[in-house]
Protein backbone atom coordinates (compact mmCIF):
# COMPACT_ATOMS: atom_id res chain seq x y z
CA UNK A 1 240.22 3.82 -94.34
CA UNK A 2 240.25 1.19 -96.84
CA UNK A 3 240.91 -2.91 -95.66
CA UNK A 4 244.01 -3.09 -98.15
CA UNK A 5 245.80 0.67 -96.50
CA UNK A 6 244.41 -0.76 -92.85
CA UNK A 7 246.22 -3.82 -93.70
CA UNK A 8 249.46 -2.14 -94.76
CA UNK A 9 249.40 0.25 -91.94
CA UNK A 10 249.40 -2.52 -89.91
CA UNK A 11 251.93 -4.36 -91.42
CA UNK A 12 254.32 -1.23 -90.88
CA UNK A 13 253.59 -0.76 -87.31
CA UNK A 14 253.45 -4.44 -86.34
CA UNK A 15 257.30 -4.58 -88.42
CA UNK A 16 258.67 -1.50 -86.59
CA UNK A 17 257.48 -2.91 -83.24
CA UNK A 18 258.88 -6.20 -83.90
CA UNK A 19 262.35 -5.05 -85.14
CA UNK A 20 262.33 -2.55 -82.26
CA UNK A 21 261.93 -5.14 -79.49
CA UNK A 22 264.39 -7.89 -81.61
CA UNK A 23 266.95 -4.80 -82.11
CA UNK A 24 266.72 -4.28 -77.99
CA UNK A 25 268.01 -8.08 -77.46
CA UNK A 26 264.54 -9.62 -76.46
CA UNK A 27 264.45 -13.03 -78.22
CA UNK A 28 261.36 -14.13 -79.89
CA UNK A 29 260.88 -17.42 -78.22
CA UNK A 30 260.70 -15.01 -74.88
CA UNK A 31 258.51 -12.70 -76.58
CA UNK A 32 255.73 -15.36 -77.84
CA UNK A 33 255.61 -16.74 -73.84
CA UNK A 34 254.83 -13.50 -73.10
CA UNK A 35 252.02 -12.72 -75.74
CA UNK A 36 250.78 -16.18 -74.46
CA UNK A 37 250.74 -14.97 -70.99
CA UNK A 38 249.23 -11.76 -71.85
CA UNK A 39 246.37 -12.85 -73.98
CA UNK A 40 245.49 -15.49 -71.27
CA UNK A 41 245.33 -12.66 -68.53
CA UNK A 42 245.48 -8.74 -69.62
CA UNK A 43 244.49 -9.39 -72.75
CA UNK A 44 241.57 -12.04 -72.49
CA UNK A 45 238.71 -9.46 -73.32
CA UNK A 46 240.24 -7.64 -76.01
CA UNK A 47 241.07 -11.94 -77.34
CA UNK A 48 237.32 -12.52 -76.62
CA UNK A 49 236.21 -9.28 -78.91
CA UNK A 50 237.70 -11.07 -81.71
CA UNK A 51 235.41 -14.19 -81.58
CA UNK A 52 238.18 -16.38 -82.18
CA UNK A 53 237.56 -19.13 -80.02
CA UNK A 54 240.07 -21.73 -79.65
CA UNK A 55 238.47 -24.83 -77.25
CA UNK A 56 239.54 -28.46 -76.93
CA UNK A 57 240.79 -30.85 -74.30
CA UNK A 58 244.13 -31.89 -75.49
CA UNK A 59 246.61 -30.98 -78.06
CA UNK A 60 245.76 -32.04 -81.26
CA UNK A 61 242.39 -30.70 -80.70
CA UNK A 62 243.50 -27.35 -79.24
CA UNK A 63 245.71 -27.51 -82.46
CA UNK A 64 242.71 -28.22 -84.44
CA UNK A 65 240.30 -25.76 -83.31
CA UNK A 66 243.03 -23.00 -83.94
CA UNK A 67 243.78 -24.00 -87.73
CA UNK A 68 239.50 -23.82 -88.05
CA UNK A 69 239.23 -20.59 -86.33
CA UNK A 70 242.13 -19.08 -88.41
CA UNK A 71 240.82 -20.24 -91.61
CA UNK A 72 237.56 -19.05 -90.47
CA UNK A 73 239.09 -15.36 -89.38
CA UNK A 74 241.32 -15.25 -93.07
CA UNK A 75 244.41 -14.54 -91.15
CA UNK A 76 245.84 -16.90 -93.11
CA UNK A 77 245.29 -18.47 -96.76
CA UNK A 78 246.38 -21.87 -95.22
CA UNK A 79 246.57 -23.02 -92.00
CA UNK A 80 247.33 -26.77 -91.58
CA UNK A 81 248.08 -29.31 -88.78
CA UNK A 82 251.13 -31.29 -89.83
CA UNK A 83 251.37 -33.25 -87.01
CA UNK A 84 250.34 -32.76 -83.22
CA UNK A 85 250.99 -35.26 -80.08
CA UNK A 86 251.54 -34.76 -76.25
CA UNK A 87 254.02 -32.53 -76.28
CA UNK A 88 254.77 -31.06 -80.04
CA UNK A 89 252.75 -29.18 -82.68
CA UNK A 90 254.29 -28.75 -86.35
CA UNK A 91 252.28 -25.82 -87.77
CA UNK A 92 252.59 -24.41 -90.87
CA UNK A 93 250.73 -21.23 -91.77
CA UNK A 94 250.75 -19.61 -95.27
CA UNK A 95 249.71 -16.60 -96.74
CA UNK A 96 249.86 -14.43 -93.40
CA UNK A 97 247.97 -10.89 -93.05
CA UNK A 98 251.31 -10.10 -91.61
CA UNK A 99 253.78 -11.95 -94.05
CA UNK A 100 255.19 -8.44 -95.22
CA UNK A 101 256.15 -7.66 -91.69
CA UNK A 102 258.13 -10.68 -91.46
CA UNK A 103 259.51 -10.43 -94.71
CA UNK A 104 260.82 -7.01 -93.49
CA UNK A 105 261.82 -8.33 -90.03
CA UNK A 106 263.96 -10.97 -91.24
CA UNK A 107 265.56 -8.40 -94.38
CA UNK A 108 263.93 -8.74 -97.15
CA UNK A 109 262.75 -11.61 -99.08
CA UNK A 110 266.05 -12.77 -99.04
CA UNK A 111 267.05 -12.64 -95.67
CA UNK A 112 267.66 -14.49 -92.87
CA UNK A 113 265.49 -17.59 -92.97
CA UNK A 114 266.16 -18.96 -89.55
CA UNK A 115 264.68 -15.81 -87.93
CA UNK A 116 261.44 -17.14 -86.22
CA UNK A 117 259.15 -14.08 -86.48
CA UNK A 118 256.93 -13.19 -83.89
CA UNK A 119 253.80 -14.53 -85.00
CA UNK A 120 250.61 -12.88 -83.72
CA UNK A 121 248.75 -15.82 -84.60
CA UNK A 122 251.09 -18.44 -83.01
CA UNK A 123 251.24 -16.46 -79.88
CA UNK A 124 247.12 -17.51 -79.66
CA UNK A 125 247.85 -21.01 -80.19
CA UNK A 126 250.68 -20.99 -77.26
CA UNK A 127 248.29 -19.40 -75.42
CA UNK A 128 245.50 -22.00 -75.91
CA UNK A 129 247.82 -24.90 -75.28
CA UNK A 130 249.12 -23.39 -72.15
CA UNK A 131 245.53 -22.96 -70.88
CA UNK A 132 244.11 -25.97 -72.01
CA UNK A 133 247.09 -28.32 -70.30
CA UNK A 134 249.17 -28.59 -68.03
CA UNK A 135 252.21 -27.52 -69.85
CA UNK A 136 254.51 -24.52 -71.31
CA UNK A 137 254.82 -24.28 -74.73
CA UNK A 138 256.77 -22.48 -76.91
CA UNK A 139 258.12 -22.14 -80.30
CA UNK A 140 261.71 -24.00 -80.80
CA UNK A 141 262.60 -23.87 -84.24
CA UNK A 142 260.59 -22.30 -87.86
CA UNK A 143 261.08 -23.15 -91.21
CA UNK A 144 260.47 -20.45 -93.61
CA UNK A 145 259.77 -21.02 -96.77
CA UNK A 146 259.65 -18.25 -99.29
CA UNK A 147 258.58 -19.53 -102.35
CA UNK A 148 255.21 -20.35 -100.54
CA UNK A 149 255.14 -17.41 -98.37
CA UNK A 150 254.99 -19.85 -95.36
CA UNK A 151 256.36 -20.47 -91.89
CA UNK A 152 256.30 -24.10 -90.37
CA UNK A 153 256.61 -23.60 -86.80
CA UNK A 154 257.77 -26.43 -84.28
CA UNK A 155 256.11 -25.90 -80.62
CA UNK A 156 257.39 -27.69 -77.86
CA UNK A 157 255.68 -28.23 -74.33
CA UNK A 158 257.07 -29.23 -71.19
């Protein structure tokens, strides 16, 4: 199998999952707390097989060793730290592996912008940050922006 029909494969499973669970009333805040608990207990060998490795002592630098090690992977074309301090991260990644799926999650390129999709990605930040403090984060708000093919995601801890 080719990378660009593994990649669109993927994209269609990862959007019929995702509309599935969204469809059965789970709410995606819930569901990236739980990828965040998963990949930091069930999942932590099949995380470590990837050789992303997200280290640091603190936020920012959590927050900074995730936009290197997604750069470094290509899951996204951009990945950039807007802004990062005790308790919030504003991260906005661009030109997603998975941006069809949550172009077809949220209905289409013009659909419903305030739809915070399920990020893959963000769910291994969350995870770093809740393993590398002594808080709970989650996502509480994402700004999609379409013309860019971006998401700016706010994470909270507390």
């Amino acid at each position: 199998m080719e990378y660009k029909q593994l990649l669109d494969t993927s994209n269609v499973v990862v959007a019929g999952l995702v509309k599935s669970v969204l469809d059965m009333g789970i709410n995606v805040p819930l569901l990236h707390s739980q990828m965040a608990n998963i990949l930091n207990s069930d999942a932590k060998d099949l995380v470590a097989q990837t050789g992303v490795s997200i280290e640091g002592t603190d936020v920012k630098s959590i927050s900074e060793s995730f936009v290197s090690e997604m750069l470094k992977l290509g899951a996204t074309q951009r990945a950039e730290l807007v802004s990062a301090s005790d308790s919030e991260v504003i991260m906005d990644l661009g030109e997603c592996v998975f941006a069809p799926a949550t172009i077809a999650v949220r209905g289409g390129i013009d659909g419903d912008p305030t739809i915070i999709p399920p990020c893959p990605f963000i769910g291994m930040l969350i995870a770093a940050l809740n393993s590398g403090t002594d808080m709970n984060f989650s996502v509480s708000k994402c700004e999609w922006k379409p013309e860019l093919n971006t998401s700016v995601f706010t994470i909270n801890g507390d």
